[in-house]
N, C-alpha and C. Protein backbone atom coordinates (compact mmCIF):
# COMPACT_ATOMS: atom_id res chain seq x y z
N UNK A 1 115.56 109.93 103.21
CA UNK A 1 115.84 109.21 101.99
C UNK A 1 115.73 110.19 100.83
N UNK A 2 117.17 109.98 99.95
CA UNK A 2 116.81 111.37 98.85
C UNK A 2 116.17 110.67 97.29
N UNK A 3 115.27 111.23 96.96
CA UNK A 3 114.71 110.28 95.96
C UNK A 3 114.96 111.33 94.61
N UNK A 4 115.11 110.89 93.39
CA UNK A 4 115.50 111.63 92.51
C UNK A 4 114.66 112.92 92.43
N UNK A 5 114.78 114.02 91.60
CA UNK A 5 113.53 115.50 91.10
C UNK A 5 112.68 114.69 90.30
N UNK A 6 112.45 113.41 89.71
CA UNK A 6 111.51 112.89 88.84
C UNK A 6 110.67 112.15 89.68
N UNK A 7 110.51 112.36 91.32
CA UNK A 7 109.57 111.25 91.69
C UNK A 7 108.83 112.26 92.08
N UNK A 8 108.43 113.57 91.83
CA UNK A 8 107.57 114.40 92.09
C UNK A 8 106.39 114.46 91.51
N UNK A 9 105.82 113.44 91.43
CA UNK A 9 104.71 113.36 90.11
C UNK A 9 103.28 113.74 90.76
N UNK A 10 102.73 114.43 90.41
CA UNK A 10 101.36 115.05 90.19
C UNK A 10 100.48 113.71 90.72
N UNK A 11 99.49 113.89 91.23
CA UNK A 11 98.31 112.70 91.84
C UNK A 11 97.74 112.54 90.17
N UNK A 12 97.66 113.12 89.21
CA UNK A 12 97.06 113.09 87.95
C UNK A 12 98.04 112.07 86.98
N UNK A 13 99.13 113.11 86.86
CA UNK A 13 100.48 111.72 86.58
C UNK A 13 100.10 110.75 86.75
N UNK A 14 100.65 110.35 88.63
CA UNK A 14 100.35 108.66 89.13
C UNK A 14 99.36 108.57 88.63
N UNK A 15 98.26 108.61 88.52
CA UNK A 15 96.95 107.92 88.01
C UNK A 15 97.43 107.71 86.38
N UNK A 16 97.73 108.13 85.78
CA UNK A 16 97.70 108.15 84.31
C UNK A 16 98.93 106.84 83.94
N UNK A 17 100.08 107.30 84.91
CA UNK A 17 101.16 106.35 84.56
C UNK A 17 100.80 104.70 85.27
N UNK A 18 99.65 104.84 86.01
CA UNK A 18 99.69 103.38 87.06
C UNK A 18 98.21 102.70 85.50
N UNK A 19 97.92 104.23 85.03
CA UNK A 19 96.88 103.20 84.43
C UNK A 19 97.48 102.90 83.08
N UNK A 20 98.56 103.22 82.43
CA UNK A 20 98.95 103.44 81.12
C UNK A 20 99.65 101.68 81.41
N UNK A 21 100.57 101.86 82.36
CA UNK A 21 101.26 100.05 82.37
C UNK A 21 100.14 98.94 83.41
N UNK A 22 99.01 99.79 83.35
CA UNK A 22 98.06 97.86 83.78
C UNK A 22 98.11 97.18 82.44
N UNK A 23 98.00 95.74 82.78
CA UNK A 23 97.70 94.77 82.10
C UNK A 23 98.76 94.66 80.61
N UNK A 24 99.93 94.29 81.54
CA UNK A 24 101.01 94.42 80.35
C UNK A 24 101.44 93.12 80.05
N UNK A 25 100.96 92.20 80.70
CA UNK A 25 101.48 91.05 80.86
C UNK A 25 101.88 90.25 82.36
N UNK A 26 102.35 89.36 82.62
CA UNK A 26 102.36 88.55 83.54
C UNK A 26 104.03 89.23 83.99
N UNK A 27 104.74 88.86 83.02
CA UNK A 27 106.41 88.85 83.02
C UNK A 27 106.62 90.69 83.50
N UNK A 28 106.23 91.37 83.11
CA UNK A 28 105.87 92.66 82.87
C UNK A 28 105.14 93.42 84.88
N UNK A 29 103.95 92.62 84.92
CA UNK A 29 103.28 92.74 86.14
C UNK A 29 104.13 92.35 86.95
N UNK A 30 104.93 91.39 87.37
CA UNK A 30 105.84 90.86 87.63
C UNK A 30 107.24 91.46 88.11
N UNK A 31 107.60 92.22 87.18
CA UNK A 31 108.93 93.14 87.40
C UNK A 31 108.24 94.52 87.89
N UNK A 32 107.19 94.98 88.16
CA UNK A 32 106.83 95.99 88.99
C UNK A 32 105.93 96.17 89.75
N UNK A 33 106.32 94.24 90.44
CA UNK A 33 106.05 93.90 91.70
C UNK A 33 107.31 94.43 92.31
N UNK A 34 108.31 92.95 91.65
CA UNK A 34 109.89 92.99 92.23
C UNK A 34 110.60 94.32 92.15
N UNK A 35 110.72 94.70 91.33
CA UNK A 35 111.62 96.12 91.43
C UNK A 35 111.94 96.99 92.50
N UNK A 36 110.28 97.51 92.65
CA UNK A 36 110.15 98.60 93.72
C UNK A 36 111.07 97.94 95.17
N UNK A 37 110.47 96.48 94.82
CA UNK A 37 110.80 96.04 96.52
C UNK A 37 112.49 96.55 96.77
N UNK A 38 113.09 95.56 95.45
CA UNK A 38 114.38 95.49 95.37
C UNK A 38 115.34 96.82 95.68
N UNK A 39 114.10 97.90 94.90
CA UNK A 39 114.94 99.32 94.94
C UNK A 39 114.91 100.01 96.42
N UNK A 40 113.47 99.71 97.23
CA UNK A 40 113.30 100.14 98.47
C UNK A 40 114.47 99.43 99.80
N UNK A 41 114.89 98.01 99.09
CA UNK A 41 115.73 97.03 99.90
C UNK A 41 117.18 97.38 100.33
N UNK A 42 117.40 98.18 99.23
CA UNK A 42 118.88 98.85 99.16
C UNK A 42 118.67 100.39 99.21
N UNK A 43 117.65 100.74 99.68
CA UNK A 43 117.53 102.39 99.82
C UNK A 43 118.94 102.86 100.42
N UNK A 44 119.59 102.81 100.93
CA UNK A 44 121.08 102.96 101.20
C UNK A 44 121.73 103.74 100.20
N UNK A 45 121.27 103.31 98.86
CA UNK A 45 122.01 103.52 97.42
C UNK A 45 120.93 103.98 96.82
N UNK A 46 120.38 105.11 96.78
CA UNK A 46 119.07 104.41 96.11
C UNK A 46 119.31 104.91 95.12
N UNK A 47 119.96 105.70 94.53
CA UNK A 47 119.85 106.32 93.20
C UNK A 47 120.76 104.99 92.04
N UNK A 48 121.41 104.23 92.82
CA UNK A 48 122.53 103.48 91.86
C UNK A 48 121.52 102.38 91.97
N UNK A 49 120.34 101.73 92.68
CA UNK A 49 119.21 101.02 93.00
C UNK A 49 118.20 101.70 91.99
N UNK A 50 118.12 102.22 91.86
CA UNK A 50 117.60 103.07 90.73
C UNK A 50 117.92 102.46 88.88
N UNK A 51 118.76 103.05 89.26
CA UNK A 51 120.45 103.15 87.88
C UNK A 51 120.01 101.74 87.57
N UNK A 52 120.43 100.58 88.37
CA UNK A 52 120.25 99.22 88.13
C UNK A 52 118.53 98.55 87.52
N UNK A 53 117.74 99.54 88.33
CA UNK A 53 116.07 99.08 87.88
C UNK A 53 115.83 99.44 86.76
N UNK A 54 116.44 100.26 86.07
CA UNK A 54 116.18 101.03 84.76
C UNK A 54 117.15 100.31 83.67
N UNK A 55 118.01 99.41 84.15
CA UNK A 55 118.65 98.91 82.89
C UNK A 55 117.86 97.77 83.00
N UNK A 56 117.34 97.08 84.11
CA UNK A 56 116.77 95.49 83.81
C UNK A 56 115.20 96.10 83.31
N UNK A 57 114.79 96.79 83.36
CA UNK A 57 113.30 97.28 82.52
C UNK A 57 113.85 97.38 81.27
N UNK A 58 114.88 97.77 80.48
CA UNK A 58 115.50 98.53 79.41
C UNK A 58 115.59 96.80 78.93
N UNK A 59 116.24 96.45 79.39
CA UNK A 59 116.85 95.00 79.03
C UNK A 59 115.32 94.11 78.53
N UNK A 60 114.55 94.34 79.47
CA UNK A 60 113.52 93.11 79.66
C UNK A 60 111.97 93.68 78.93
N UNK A 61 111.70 94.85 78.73
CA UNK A 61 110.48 95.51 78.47
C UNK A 61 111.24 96.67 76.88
N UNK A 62 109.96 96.52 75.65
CA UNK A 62 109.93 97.04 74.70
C UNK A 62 109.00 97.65 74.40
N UNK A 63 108.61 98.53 73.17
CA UNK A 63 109.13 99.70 73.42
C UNK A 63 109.81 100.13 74.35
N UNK A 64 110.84 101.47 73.98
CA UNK A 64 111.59 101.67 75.19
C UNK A 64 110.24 102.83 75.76
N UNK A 65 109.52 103.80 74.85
CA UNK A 65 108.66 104.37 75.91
C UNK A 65 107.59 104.05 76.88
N UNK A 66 107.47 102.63 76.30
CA UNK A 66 106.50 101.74 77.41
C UNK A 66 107.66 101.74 78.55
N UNK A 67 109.00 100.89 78.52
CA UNK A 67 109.80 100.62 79.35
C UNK A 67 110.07 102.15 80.33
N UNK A 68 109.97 103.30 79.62
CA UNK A 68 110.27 104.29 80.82
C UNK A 68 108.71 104.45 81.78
N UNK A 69 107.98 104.26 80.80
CA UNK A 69 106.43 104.22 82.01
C UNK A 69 106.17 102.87 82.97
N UNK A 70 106.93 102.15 82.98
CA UNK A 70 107.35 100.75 83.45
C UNK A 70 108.30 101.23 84.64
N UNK A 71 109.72 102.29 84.43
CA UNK A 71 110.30 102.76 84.80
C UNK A 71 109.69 103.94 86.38
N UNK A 72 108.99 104.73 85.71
CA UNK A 72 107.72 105.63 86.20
C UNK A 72 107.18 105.06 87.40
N UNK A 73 106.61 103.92 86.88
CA UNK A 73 105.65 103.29 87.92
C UNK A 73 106.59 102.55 89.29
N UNK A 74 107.60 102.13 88.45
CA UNK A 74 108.60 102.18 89.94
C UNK A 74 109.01 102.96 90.95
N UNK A 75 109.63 104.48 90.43
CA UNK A 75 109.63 105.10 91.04
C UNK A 75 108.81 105.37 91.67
N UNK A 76 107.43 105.27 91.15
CA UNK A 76 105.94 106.13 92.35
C UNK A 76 105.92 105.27 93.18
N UNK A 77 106.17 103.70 93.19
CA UNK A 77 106.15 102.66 94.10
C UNK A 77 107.08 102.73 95.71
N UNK A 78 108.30 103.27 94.62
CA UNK A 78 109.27 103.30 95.91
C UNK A 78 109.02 104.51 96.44
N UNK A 79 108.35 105.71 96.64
CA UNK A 79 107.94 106.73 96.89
C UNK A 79 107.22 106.47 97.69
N UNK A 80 106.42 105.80 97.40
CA UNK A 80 104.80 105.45 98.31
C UNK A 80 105.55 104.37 99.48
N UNK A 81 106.33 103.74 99.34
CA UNK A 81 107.27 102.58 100.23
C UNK A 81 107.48 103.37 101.40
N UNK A 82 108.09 104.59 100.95
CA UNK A 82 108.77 106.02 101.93
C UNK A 82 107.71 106.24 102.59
N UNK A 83 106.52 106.45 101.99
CA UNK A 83 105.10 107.14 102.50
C UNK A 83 104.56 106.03 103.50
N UNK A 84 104.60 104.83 103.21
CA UNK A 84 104.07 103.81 104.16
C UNK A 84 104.31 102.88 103.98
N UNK A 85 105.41 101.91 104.93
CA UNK A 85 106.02 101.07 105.67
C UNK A 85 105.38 99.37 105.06
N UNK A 86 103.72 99.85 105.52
CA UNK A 86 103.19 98.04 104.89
C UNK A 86 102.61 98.03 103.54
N UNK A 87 102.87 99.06 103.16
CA UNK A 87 102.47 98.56 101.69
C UNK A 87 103.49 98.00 101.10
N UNK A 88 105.05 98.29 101.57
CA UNK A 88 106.01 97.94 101.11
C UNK A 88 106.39 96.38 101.58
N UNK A 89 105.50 96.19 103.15
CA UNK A 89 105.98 94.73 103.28
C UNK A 89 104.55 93.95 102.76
N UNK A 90 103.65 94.80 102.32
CA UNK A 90 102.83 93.31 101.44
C UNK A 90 103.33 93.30 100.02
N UNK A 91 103.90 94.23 99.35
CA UNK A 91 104.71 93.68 98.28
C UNK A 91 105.92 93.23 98.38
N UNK A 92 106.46 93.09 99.33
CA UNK A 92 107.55 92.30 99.86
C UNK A 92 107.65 90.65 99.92
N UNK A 93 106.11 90.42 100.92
CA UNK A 93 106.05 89.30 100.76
C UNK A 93 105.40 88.71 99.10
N UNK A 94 104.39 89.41 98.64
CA UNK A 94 104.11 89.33 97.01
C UNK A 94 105.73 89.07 96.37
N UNK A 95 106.43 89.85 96.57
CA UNK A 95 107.97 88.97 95.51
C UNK A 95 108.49 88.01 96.17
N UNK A 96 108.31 87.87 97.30
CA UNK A 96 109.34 86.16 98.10
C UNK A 96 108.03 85.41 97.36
N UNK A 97 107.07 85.23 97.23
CA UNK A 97 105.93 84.84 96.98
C UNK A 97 106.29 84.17 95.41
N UNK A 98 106.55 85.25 94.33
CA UNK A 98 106.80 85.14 93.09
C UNK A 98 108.57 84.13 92.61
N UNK A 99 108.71 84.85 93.66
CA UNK A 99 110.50 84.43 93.18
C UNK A 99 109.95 82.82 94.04
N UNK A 100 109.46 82.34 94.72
CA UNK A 100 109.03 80.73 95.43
C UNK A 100 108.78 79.95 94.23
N UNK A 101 107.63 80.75 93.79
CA UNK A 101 106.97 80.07 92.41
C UNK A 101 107.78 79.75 91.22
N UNK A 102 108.78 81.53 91.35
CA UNK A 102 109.46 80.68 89.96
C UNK A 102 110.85 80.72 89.97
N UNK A 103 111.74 80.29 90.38
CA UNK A 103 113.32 80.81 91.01
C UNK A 103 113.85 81.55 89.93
N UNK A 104 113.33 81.26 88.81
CA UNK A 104 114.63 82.14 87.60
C UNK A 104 114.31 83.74 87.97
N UNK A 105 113.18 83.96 88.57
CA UNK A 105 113.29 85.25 89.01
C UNK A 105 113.97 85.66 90.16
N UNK A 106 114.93 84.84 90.94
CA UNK A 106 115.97 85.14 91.89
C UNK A 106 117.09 86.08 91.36
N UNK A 107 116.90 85.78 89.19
CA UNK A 107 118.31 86.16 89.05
C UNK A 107 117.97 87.71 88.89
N UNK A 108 116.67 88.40 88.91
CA UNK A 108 116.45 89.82 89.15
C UNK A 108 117.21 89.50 90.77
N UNK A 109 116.86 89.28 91.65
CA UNK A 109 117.13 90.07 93.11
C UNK A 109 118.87 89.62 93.04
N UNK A 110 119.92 88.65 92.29
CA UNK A 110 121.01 89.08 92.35
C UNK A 110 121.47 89.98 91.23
N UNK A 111 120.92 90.45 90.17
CA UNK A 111 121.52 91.60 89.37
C UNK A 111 121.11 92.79 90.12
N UNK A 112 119.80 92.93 91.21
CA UNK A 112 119.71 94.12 91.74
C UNK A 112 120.14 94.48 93.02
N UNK A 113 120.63 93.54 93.39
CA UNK A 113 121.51 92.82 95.15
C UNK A 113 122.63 92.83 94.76
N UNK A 114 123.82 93.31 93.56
CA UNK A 114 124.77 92.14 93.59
C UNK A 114 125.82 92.85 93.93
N UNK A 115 126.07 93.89 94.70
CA UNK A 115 126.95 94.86 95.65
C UNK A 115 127.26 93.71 96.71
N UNK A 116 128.21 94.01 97.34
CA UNK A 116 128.48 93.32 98.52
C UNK A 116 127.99 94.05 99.85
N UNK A 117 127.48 94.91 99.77
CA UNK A 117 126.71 95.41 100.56
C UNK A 117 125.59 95.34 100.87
N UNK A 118 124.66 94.36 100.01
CA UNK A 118 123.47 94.09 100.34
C UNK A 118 123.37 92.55 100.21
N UNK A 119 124.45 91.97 101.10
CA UNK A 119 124.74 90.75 101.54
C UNK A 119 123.89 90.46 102.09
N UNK A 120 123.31 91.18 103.36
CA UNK A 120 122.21 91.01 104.31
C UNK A 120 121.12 90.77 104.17
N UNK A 121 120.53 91.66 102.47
CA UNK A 121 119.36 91.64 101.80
C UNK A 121 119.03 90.06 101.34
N UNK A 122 120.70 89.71 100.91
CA UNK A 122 120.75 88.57 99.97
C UNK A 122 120.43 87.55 100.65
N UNK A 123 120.38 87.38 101.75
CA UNK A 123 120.43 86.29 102.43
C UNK A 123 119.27 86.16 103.04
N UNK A 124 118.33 87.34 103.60
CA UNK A 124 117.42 87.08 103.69
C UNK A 124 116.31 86.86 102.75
N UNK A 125 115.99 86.96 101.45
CA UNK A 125 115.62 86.74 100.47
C UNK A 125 116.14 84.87 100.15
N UNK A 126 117.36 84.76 100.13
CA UNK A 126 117.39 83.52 99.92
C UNK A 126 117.24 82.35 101.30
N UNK A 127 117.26 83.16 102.74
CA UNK A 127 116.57 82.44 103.45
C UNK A 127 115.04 82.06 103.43
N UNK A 128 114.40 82.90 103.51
CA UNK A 128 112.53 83.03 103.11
C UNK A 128 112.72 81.93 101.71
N UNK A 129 113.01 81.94 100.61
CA UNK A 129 112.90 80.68 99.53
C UNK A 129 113.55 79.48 99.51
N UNK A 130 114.37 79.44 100.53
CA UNK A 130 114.95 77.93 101.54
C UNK A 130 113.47 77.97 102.24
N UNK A 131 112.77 78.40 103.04
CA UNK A 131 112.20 77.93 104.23
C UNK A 131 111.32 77.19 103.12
N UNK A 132 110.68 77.97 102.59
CA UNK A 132 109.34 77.94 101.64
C UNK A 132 109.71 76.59 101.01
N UNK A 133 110.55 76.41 100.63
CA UNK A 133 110.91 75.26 99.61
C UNK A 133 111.11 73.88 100.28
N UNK A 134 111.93 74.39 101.20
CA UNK A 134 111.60 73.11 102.52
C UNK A 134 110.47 72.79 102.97
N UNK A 135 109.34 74.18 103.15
CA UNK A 135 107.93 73.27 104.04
C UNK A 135 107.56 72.63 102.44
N UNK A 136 107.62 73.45 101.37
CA UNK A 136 106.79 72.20 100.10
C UNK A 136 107.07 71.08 99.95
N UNK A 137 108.21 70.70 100.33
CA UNK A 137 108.85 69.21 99.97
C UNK A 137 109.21 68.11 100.89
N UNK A 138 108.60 68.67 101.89
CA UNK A 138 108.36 67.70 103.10
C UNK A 138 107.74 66.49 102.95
N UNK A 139 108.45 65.39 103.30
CA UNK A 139 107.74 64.22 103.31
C UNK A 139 107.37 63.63 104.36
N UNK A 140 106.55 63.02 104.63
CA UNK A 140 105.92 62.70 106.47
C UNK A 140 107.01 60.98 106.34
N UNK A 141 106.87 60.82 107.63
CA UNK A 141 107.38 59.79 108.06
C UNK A 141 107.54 58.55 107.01
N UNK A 142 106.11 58.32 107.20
CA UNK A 142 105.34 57.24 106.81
C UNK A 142 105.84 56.89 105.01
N UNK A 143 105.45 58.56 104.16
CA UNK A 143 106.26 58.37 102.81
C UNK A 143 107.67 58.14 102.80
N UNK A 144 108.33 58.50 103.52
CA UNK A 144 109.85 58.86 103.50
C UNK A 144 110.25 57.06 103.50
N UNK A 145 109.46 56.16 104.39
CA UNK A 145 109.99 54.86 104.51
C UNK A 145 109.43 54.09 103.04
N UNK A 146 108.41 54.64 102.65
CA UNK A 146 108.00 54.00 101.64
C UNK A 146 109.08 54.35 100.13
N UNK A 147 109.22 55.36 100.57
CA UNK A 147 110.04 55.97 99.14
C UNK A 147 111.68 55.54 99.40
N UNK A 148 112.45 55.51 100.41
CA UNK A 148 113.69 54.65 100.99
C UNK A 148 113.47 52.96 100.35
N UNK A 149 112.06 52.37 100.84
CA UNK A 149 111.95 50.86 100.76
C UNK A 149 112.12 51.00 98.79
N UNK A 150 111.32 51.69 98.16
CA UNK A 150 111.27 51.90 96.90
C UNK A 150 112.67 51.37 95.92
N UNK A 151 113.64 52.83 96.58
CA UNK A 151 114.81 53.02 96.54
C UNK A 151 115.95 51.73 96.62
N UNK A 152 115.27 51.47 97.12
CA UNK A 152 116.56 49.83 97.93
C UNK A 152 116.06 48.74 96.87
N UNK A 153 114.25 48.56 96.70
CA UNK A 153 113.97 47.77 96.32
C UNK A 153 114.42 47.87 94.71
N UNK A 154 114.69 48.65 93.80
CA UNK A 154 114.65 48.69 92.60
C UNK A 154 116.22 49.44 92.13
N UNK A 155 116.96 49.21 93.11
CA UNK A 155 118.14 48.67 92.56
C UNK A 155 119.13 48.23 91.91
């Protein structure tokens, strides 16, 4: 996997850049959960996976020099993804996790999915928030007749 000359960062760097964007916010914490995943998902492309993570930080995060250390911290993410396999699938499941909770964050994984080539990605992402959404809204037997009788009755 070829990763840009800027993901060469110093163990001093990473420390400085992971501690400069803690506690930026929710919306903020949030997009560098999702990102990395998104960018590691399409490693195929990764530099245009890249290209794409840096305009939705640009778009969504201000200052722009906060937004490139926002930027930063992605890259060291998807680096470390390369370096080891489950750190990348417990932040994996952490964004099916996030995007469950809140769907408007689906529309990050189709501005960063939205090649036709990462059809495969797309679908499994939107399979995992079908399943999830189905076990929440399950109704047992017993409600389902009560809420039907409801239905009929008020008419």
């Amino acid at each position: 996997m070829m990763m840009p000359d800027k993901t060469n960062f110093t163990y001093l760097q990473k420390f400085l850049i992971k501690w400069q964007t803690r506690s930026l916010g929710s919306k903020v914490d949030t997009l560098m959960i999702m990102l990395p995943v998104l960018v590691y998902m399409g490693r195929p492309h990764l530099e245009n996976q890249l290209k794409q993570a840096k305009i939705i930080i640009n778009k969504n995060i201000k200052p722009s020099n906060l937004a490139a250390k926002v930027f930063d911290r992605v890259v060291i993410c998807v680096s470390e993804y390369a370096k080891d396999e489950k750190l990348y699938m417990q932040d994996r499941d952490k964004s099916f996790e996030i995007i469950v909770q809140d769907i408007q964050y689906y529309s990050i994984v189709l501005d960063m999915l939205k090649d036709s080539s990462y059809e495969t990605q797309r679908d499994i992402i939107r399979s995992v928030v079908q399943k999830a959404y189905d076990e929440e809204y399950v109704i047992s037997k017993e409600n389902k007749r009560i809420l039907e009788y409801q239905e009929h009755a008020f008419k």
